[in-house]
Protein backbone atom coordinates (compact mmCIF):
# COMPACT_ATOMS: atom_id res chain seq x y z
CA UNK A 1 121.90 -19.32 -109.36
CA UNK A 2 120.20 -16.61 -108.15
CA UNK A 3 116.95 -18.66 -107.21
CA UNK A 4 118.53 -20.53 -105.52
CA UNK A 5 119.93 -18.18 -103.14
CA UNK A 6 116.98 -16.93 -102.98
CA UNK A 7 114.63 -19.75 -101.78
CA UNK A 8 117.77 -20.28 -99.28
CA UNK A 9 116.75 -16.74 -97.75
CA UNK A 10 112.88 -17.78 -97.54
CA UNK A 11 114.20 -20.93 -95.83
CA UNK A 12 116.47 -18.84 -93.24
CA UNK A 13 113.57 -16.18 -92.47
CA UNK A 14 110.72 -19.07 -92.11
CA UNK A 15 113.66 -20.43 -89.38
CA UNK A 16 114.45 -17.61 -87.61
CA UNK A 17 110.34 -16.53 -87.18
CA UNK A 18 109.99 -20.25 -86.23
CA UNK A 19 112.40 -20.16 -83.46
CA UNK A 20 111.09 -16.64 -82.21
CA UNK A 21 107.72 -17.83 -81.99
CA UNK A 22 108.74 -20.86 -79.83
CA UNK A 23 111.24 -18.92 -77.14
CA UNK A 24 108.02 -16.05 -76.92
CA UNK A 25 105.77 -18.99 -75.79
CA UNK A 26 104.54 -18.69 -72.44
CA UNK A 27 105.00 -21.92 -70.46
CA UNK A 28 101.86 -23.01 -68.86
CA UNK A 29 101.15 -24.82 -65.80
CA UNK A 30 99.33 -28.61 -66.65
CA UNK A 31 96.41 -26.80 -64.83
CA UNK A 32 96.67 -23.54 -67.24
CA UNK A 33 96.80 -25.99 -70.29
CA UNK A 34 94.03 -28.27 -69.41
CA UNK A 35 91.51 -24.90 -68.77
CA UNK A 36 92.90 -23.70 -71.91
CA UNK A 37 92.10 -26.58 -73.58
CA UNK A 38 88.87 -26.77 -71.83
CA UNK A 39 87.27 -23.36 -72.83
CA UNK A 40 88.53 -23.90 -76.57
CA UNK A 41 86.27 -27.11 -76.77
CA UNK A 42 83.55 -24.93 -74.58
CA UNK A 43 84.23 -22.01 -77.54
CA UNK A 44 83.89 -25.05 -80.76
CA UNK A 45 80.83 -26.26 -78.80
CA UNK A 46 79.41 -22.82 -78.63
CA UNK A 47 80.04 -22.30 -82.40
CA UNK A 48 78.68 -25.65 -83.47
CA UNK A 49 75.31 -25.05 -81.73
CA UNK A 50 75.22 -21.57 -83.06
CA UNK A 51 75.56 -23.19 -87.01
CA UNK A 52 72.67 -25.39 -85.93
CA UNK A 53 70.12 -22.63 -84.57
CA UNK A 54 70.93 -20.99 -87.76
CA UNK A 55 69.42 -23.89 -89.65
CA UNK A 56 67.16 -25.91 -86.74
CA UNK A 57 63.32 -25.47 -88.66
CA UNK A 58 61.66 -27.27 -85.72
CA UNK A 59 60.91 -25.32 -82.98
CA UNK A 60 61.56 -27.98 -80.55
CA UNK A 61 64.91 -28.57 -82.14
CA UNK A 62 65.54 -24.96 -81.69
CA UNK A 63 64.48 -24.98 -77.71
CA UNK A 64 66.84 -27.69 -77.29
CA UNK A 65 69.81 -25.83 -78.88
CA UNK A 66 68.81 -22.63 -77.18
CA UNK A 67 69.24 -24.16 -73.86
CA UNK A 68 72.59 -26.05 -75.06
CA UNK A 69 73.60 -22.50 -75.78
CA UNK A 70 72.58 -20.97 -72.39
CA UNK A 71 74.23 -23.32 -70.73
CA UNK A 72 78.05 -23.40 -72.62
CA UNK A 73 77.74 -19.43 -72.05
CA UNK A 74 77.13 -20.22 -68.23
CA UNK A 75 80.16 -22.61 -68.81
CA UNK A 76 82.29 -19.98 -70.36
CA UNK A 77 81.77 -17.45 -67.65
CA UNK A 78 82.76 -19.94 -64.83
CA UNK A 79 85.74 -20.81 -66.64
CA UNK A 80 87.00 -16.80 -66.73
CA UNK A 81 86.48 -16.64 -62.99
């Protein structure tokens, strides 16, 4: 008996921090969302080259992903203006 009131609390608490965690959500403009979304898939880009460099062996290879870096970090600063 007791587990089960139990496991009825976890399911109340897992509610209520669901429901705070929607009404503290900023609403964002279609413009807001689409930079948003925008800079994340600048940031995974970023990240993705990054893991590459760290394993590129031809120095070519590694030029190419250098620049690829440069120019999502040029990206990234446009985007925060």
């Amino acid at each position: 008996m007791a587990r089960g009131w139990e496991s009825k609390s976890v399911e109340l608490q897992q509610a209520d921090a669901a429901s705070d965690r929607s009404q503290h959500r900023i609403q964002l403009t279609p413009e807001q969302a689409a930079a948003q979304r925008r800079r994340k898939a600048l940031e995974l880009s970023r990240n993705r080259t990054l893991q590459q460099m760290a394993v590129a062996s031809n120095p070519r290879h590694r030029q190419m992903l250098e620049a690829a870096l440069a120019d999502l970090d040029a990206q990234l600063a446009r985007e925060q203006e």
